[in-house]
C-alpha atoms as a PDB file:
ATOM      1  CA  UNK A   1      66.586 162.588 123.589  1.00  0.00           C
ATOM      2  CA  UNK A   2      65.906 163.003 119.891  1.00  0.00           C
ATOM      3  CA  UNK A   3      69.266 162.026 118.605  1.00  0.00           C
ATOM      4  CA  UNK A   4      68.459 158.249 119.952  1.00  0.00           C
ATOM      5  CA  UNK A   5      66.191 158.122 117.107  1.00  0.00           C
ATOM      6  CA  UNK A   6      69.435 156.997 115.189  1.00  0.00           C
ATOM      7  CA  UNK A   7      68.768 153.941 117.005  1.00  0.00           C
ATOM      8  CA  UNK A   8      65.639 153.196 115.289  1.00  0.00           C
ATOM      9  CA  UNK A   9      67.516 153.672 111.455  1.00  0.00           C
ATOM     10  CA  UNK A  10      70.879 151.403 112.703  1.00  0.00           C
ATOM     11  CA  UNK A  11      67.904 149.078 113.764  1.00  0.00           C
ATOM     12  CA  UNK A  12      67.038 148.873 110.154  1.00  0.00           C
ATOM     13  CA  UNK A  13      69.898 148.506 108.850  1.00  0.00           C
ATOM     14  CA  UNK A  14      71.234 145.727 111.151  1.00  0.00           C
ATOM     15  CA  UNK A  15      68.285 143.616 109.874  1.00  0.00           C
ATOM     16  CA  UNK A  16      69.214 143.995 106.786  1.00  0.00           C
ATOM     17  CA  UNK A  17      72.792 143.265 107.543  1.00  0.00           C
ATOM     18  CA  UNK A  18      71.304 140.046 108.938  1.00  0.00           C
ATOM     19  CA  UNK A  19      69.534 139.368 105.666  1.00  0.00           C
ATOM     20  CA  UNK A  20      72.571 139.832 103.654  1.00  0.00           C
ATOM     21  CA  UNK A  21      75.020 137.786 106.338  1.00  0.00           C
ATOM     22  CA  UNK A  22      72.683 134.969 106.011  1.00  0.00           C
ATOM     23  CA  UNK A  23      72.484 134.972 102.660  1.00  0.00           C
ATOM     24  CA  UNK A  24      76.146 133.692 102.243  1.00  0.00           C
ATOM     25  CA  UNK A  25      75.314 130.171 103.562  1.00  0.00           C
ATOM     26  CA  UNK A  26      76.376 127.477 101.087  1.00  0.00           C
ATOM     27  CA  UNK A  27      74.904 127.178  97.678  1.00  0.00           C
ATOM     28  CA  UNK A  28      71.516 125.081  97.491  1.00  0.00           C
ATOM     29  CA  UNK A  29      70.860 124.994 101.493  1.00  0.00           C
ATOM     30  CA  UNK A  30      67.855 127.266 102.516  1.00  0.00           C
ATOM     31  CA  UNK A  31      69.694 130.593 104.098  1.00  0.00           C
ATOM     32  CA  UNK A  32      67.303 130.541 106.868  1.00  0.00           C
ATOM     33  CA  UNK A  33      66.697 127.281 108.166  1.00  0.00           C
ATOM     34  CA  UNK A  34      69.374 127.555 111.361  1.00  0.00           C
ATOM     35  CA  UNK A  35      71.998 124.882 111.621  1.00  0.00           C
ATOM     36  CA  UNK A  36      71.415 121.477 113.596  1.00  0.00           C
ATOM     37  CA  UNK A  37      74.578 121.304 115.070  1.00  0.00           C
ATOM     38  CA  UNK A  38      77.281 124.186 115.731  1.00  0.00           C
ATOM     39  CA  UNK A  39      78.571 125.482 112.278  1.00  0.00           C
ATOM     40  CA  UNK A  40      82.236 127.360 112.824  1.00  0.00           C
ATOM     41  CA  UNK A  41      82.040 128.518 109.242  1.00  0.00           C
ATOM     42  CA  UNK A  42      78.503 130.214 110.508  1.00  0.00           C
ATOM     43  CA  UNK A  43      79.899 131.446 114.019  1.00  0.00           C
ATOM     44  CA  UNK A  44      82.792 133.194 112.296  1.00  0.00           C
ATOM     45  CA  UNK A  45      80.803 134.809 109.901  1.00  0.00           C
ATOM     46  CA  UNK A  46      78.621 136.088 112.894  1.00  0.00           C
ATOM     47  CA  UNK A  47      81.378 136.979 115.100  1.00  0.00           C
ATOM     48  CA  UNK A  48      83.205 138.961 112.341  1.00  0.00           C
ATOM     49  CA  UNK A  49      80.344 140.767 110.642  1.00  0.00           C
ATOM     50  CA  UNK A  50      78.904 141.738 114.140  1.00  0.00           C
ATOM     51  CA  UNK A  51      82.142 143.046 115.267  1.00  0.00           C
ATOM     52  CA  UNK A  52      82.422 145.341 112.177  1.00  0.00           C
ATOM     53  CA  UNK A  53      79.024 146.432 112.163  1.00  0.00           C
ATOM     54  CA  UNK A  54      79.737 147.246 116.090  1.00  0.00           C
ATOM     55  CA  UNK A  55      82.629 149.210 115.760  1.00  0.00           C
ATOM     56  CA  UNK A  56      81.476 150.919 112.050  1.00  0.00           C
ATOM     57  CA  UNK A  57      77.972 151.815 113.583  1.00  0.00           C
ATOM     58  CA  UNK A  58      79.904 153.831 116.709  1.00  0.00           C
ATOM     59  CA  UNK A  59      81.636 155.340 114.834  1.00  0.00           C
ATOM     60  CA  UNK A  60      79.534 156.877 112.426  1.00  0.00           C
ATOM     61  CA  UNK A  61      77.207 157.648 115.450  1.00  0.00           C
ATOM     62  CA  UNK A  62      79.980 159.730 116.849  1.00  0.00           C
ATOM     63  CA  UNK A  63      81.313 161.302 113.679  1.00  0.00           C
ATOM     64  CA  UNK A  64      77.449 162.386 112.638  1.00  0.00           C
ATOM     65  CA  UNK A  65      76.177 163.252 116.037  1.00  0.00           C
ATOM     66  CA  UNK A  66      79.005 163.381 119.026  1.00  0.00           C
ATOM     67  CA  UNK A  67      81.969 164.957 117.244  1.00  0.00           C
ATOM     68  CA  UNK A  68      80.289 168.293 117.235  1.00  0.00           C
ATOM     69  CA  UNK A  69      79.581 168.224 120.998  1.00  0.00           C
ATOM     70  CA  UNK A  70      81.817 169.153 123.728  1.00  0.00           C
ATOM     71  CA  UNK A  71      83.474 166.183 125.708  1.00  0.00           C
ATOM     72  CA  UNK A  72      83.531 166.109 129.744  1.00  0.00           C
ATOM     73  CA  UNK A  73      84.096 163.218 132.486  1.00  0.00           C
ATOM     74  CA  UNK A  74      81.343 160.593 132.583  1.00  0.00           C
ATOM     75  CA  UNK A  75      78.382 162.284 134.343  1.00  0.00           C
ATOM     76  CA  UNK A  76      74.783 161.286 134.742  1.00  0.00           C
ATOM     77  CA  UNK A  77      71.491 163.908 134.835  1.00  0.00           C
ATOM     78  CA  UNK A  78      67.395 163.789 135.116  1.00  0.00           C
ATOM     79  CA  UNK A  79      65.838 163.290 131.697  1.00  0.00           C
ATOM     80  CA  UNK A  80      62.418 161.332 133.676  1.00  0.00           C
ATOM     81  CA  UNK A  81      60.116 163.954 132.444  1.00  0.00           C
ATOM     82  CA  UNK A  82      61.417 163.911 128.659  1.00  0.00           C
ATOM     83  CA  UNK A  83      58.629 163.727 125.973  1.00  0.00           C
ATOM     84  CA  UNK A  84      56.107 161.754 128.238  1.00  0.00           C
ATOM     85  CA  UNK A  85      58.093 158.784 128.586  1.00  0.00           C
ATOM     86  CA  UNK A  86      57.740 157.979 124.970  1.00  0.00           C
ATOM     87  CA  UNK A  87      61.522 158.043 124.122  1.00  0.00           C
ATOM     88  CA  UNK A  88      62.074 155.514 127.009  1.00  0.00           C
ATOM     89  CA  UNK A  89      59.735 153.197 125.070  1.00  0.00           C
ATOM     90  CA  UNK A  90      61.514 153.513 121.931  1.00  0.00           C
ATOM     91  CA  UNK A  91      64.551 152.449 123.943  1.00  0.00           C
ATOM     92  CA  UNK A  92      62.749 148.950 125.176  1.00  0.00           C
ATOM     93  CA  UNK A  93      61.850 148.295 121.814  1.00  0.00           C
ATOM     94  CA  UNK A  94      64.995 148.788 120.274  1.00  0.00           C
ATOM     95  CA  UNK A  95      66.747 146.780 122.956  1.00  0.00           C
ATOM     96  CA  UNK A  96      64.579 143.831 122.616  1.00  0.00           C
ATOM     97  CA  UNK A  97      65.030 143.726 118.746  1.00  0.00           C
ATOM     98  CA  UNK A  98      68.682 144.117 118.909  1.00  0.00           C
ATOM     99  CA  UNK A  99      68.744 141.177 121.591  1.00  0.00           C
ATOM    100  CA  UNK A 100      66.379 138.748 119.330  1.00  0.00           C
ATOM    101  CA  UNK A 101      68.024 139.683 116.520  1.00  0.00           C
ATOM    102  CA  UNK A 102      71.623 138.914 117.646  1.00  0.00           C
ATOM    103  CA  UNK A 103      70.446 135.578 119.274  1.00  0.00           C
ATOM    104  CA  UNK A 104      68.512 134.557 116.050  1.00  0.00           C
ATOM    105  CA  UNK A 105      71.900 135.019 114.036  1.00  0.00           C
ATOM    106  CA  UNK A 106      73.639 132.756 116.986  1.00  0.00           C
ATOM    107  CA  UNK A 107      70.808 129.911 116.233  1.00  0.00           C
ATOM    108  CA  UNK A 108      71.171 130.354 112.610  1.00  0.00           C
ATOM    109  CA  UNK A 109      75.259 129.139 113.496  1.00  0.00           C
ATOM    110  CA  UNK A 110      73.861 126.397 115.476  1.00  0.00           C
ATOM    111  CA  UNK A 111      74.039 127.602 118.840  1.00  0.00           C
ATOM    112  CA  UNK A 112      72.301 125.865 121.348  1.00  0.00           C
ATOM    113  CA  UNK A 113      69.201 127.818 122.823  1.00  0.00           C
ATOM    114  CA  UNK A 114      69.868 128.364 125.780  1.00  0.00           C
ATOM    115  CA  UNK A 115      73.515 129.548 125.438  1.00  0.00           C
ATOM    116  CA  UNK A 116      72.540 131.559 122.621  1.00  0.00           C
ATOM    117  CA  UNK A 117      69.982 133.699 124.462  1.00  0.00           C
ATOM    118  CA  UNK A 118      71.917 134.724 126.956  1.00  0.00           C
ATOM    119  CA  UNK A 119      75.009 135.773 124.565  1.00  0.00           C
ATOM    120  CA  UNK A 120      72.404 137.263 122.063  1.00  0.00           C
ATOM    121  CA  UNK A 121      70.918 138.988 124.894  1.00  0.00           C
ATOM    122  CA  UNK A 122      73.933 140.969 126.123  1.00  0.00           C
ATOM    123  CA  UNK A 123      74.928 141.312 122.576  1.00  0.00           C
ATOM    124  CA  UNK A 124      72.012 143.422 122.449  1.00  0.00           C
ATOM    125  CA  UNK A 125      71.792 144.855 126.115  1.00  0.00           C
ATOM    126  CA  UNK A 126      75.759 146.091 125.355  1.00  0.00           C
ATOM    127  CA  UNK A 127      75.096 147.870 121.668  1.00  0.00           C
ATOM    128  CA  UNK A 128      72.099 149.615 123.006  1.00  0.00           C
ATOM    129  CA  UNK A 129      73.280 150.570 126.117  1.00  0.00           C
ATOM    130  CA  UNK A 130      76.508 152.017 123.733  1.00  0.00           C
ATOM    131  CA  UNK A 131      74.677 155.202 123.201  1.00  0.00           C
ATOM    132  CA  UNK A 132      74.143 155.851 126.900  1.00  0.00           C
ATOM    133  CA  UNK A 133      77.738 156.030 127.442  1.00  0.00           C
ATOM    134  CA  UNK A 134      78.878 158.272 124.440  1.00  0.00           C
ATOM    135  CA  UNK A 135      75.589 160.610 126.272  1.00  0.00           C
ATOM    136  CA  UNK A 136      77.656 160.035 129.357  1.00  0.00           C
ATOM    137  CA  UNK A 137      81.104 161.688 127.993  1.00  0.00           C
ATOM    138  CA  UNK A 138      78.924 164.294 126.385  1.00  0.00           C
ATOM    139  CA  UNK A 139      79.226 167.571 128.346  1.00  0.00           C
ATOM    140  CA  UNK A 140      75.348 168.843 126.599  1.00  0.00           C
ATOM    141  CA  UNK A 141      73.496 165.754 128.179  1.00  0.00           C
ATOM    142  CA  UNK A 142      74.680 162.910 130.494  1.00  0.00           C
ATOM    143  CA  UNK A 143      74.091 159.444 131.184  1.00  0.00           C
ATOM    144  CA  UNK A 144      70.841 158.721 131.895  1.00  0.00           C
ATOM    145  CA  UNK A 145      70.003 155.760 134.194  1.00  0.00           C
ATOM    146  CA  UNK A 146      66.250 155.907 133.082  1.00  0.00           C
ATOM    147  CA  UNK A 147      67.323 155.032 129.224  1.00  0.00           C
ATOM    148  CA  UNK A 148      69.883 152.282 130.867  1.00  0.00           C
ATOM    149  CA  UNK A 149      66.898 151.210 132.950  1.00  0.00           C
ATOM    150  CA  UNK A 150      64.483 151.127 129.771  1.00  0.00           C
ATOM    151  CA  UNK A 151      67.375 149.360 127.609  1.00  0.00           C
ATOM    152  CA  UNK A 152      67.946 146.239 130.223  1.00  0.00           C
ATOM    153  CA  UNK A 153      64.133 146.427 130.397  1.00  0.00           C
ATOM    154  CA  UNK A 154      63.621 145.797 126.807  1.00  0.00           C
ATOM    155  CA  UNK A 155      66.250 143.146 126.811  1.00  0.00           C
ATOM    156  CA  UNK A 156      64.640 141.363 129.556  1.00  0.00           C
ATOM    157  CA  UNK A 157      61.768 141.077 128.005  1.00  0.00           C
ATOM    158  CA  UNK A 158      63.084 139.097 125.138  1.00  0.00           C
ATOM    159  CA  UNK A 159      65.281 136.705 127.189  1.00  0.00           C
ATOM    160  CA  UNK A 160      62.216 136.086 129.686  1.00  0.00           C
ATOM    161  CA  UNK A 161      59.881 135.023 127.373  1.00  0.00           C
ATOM    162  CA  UNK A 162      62.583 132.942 125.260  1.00  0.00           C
ATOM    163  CA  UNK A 163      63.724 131.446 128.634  1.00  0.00           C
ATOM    164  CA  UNK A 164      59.839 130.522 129.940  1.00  0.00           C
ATOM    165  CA  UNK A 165      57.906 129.851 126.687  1.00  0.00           C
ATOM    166  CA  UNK A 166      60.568 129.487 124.102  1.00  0.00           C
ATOM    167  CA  UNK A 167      59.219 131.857 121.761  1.00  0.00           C
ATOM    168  CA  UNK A 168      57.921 135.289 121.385  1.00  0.00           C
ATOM    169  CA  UNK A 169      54.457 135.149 122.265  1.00  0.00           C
ATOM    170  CA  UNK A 170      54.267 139.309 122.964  1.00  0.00           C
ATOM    171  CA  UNK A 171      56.292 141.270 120.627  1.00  0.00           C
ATOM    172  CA  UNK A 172      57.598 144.965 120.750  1.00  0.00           C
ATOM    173  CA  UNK A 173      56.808 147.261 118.050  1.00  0.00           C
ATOM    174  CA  UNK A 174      57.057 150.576 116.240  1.00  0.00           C
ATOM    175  CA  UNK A 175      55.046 152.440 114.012  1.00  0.00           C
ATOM    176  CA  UNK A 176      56.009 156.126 113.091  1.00  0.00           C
ATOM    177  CA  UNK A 177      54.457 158.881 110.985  1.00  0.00           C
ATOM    178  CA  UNK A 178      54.824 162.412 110.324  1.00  0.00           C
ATOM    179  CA  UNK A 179      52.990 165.099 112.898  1.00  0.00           C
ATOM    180  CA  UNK A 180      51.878 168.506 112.855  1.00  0.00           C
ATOM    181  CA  UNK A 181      54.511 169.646 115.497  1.00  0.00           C
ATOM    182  CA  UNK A 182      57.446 169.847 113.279  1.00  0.00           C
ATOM    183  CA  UNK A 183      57.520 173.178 111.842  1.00  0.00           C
ATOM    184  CA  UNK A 184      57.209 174.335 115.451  1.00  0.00           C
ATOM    185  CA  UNK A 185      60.619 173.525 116.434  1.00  0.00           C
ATOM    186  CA  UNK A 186      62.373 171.965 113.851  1.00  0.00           C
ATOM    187  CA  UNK A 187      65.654 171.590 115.336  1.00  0.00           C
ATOM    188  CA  UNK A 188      64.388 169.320 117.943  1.00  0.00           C
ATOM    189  CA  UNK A 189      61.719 167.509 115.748  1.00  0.00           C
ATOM    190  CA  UNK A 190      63.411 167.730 112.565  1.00  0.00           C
ATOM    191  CA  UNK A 191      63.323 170.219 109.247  1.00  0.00           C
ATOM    192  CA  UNK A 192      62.835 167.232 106.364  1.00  0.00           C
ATOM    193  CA  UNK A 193      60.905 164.400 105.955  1.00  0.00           C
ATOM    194  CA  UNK A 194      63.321 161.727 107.297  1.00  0.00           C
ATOM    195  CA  UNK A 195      64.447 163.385 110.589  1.00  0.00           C
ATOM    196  CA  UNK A 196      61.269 164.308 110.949  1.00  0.00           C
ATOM    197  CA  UNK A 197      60.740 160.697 110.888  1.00  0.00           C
ATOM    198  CA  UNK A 198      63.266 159.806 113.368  1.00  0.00           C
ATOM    199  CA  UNK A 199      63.394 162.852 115.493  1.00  0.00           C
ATOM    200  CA  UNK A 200      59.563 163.694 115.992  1.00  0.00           C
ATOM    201  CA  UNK A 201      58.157 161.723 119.124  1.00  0.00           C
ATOM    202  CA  UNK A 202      54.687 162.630 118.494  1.00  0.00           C
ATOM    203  CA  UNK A 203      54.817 160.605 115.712  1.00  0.00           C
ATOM    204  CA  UNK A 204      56.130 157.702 117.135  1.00  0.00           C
ATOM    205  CA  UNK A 205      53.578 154.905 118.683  1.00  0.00           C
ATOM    206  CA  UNK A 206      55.592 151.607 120.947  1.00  0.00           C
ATOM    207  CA  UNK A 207      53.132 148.360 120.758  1.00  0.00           C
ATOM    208  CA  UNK A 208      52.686 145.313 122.680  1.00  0.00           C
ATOM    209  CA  UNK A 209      51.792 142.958 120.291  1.00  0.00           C
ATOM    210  CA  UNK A 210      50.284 140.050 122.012  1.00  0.00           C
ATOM    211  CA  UNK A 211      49.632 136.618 120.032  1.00  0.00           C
ATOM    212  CA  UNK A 212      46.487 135.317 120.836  1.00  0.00           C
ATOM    213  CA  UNK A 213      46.844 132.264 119.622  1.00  0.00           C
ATOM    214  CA  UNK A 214      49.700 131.332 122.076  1.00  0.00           C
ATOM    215  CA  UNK A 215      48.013 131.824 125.138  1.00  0.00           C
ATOM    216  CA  UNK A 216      44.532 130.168 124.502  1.00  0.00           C
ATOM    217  CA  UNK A 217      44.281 125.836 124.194  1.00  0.00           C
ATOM    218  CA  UNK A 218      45.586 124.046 121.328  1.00  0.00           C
ATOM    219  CA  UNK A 219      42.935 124.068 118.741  1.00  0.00           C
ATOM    220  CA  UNK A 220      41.567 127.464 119.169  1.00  0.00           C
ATOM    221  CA  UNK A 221      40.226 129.244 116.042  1.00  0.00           C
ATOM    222  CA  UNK A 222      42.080 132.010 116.067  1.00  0.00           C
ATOM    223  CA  UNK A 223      44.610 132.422 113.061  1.00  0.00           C
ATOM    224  CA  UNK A 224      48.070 131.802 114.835  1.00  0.00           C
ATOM    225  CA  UNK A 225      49.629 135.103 113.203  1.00  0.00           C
ATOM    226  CA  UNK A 226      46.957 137.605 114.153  1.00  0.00           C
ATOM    227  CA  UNK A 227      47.540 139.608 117.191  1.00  0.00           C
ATOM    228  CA  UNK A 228      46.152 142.285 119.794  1.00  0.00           C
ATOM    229  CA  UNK A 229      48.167 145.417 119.685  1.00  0.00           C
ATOM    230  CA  UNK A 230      48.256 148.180 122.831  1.00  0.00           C
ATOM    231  CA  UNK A 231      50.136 151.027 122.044  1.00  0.00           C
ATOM    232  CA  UNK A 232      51.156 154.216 123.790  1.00  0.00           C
ATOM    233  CA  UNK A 233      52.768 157.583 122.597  1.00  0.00           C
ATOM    234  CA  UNK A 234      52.286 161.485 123.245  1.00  0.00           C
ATOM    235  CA  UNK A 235      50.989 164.521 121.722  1.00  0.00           C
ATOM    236  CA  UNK A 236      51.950 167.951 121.896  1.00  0.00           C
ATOM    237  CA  UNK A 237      55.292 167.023 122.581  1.00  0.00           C
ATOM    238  CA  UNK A 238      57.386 170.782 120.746  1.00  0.00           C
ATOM    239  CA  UNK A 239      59.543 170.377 123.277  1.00  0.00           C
ATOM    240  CA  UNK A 240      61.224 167.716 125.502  1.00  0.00           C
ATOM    241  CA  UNK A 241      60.919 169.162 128.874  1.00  0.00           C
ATOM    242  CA  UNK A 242      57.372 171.302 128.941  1.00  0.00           C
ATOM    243  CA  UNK A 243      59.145 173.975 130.791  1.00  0.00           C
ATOM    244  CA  UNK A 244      62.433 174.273 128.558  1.00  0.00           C
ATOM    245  CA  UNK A 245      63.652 177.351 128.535  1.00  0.00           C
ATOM    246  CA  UNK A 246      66.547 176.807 126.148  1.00  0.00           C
ATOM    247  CA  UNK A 247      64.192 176.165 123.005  1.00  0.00           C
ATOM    248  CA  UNK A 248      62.226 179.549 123.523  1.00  0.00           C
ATOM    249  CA  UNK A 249      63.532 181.037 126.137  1.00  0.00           C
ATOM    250  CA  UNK A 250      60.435 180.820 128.356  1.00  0.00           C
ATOM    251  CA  UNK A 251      58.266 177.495 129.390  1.00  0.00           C
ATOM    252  CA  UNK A 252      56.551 175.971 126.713  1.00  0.00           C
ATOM    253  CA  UNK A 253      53.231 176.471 128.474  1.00  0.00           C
ATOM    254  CA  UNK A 254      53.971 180.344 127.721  1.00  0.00           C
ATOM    255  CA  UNK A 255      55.385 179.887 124.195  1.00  0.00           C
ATOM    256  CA  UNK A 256      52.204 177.684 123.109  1.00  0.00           C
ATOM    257  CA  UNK A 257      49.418 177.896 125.708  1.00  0.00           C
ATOM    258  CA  UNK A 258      46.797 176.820 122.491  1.00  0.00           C
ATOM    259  CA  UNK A 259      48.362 172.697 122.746  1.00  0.00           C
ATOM    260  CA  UNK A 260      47.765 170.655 124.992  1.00  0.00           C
ATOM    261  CA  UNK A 261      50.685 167.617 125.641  1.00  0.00           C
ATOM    262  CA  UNK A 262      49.053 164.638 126.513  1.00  0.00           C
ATOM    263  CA  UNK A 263      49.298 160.437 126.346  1.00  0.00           C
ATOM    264  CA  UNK A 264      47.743 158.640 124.363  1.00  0.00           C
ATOM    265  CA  UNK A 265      46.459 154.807 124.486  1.00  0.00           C
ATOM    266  CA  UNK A 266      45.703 152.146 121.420  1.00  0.00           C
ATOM    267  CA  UNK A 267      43.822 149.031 121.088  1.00  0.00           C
ATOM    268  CA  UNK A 268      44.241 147.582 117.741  1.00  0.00           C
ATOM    269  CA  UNK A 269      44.993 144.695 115.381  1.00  0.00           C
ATOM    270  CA  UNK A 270      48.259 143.340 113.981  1.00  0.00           C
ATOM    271  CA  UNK A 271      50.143 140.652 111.997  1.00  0.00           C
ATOM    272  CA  UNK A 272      53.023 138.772 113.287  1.00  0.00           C
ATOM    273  CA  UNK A 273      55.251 138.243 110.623  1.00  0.00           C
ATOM    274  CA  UNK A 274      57.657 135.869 112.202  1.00  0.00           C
ATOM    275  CA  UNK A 275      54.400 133.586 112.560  1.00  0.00           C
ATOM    276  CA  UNK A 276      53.166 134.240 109.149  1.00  0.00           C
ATOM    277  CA  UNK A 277      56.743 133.773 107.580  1.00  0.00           C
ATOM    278  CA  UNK A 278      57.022 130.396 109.319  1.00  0.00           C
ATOM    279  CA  UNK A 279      53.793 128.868 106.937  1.00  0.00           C
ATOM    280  CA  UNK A 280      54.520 130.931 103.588  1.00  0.00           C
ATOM    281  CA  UNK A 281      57.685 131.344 102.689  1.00  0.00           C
ATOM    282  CA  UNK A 282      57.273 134.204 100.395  1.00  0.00           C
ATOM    283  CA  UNK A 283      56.532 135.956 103.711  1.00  0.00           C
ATOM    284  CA  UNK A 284      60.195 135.220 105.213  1.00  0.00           C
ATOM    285  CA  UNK A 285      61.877 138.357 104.591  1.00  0.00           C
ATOM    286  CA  UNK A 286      59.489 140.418 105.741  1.00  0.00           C
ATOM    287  CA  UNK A 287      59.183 138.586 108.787  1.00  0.00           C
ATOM    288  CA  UNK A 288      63.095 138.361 109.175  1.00  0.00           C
ATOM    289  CA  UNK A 289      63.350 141.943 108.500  1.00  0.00           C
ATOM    290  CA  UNK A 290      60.479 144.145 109.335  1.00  0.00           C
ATOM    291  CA  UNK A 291      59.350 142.222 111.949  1.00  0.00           C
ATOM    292  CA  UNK A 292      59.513 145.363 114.498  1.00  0.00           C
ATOM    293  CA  UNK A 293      57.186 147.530 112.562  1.00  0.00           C
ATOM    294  CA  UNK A 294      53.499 147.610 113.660  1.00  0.00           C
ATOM    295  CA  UNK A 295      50.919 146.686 110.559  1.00  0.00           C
ATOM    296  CA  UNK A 296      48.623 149.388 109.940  1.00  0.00           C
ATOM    297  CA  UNK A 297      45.093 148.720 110.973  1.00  0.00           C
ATOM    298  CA  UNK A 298      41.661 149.589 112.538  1.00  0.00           C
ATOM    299  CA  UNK A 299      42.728 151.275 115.834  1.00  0.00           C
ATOM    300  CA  UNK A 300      40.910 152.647 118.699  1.00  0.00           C
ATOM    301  CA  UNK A 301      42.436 155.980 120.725  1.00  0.00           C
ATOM    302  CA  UNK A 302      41.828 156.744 124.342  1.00  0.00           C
ATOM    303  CA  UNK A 303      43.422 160.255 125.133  1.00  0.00           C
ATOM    304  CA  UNK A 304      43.078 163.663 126.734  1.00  0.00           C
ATOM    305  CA  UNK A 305      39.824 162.311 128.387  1.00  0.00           C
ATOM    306  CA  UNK A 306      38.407 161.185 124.092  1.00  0.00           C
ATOM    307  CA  UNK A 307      37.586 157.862 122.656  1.00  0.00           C
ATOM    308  CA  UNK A 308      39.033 158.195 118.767  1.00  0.00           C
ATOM    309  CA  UNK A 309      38.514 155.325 116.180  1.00  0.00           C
ATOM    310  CA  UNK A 310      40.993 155.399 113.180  1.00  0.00           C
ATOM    311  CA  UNK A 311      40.118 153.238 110.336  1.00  0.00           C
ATOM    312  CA  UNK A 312      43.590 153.159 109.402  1.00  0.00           C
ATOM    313  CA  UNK A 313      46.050 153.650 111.621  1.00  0.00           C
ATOM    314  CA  UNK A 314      50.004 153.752 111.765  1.00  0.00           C
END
């Protein structure tokens, strides 16, 4: 459902909220370096700035979006077929960087690792999974056991590889631009340039960025922060359901019978800035904090039955 795209902007903002939490660390000791041993000045600051940005991101979330809907008992309904699955991958992705964020900030207190995954994991699993309940009480959608499903998914995939290889060696990412589709139906896809950001799926690409490096033998020659992206999204997409009959009050097939809705599939390049910001330090916040956005590059398309190359794609 569109509206989840708020997850993608609270995303944002929580890693900056990270930047700015660690940032308070003691005068003349490096902000990022994570503490040996557990630091209770550290694991308060965590515990309290967490909590608040918790409870103050809910609540905006329902004041902007719920507080205009009608309320009725928790309920569940069907979204499988919305906007060709590519809303469920958003969900994955933002689970798994709310879930590696929270357990980085544990680390940076000096939380062992394996305790800390497992806490910064269902910190993660319960803030995304936050949204599926206020759908729940919402009497216009429901709770939808295919976004819980694609939430615990994402989180999973951060606390299995941090459990069996200790690090991040395939990393879920983003990368959204503006489409054509907009104007179309602008209430759904959005009527200005930052909801159409947030609310326009056919803009929106979900990557498995894969480090090479960390699968082939010690000594290999490729550069430890360059990385194979796959990507997936949709196209076409005016309408969640193709056969809506809310939007236009007929099936999209009738409404636009010129556009076709299809998948689409990438193979491209990428940077992993958490790698990169390891080695060069001027790299750090960008790694810390935009580490979930894609890197524009070369990119190959396979879709609606086409091979595509984009010499720059986002």
């Amino acid at each position: 459902m569109t509206k989840h795209n708020f997850r993608i902007a609270f995303l944002l903002l929580f890693a900056l909220f990270i930047e700015g939490v660690s940032a308070q660390d003691e005068t003349g000791k490096n902000f990022w370096t994570p503490s040996s041993e557990l630091d209770q000045g550290r694991l308060n600051t965590v515990a309290y700035a967490s909590i608040g940005a918790y409870t103050t991101g809910m609540l905006a979330l329902n004041q902007l979006w719920y507080a205009d809907f009608e309320k009725a008992p928790l309920h569940s309904f069907d979204d499988s077929d919305s906007w060709l699955g590519v809303d469920k991958m958003g969900h994955a992705t933002s689970a798994y960087w709310f879930s590696r964020y929270s357990t980085d900030m544990l680390r940076w207190a000096g939380m062992k690792d394996k305790k800390s995954r497992y806490i910064g994991t269902a910190m993660g699993w319960v803030a995304i999974n936050s949204f599926e309940f206020y759908d729940g009480f919402s009497k216009e959608w429901g709770f939808s056991f295919y976004d819980f499903a694609a939430n615990t998914a994402g989180a999973g995939a951060f606390l299995g590889q941090d459990a069996l290889w200790g690090e991040q060696r395939i990393t879920l990412k983003a990368s959204i631009r503006h489409s054509e589709y907009a104007a179309l139906n602008p209430n759904s896809l959005g009527d200005n340039g930052l909801e159409r950001l947030l609310k326009d799926y056919n803009g929106h690409t979900y990557w498995a960025s894969i480090n090479l490096h960390s699968f082939l033998p010690d000594g290999n020659k490729i550069p430890h922060w360059l990385n194979l992206a796959i990507g997936a999204g949709g196209d076409g997409m005016i309408v969640a359901d193709p056969h809506n009959t809310i939007a236009f009050g007929t099936d999209f097939e009738t409404s636009f019978p010129e556009i076709d809705r299809f998948s689409q599939l990438y193979v491209s390049v990428d940077v992993d800035l958490w790698r990169l910001s390891q080695k060069y330090g001027a790299f750090r916040t960008l790694g810390e904090v935009f580490g979930f956005i894609k890197i524009p590059a070369p990119t190959l398309e396979f879709s609606n039955g086409n091979v595509e190359f984009h010499p720059l794609f986002f």
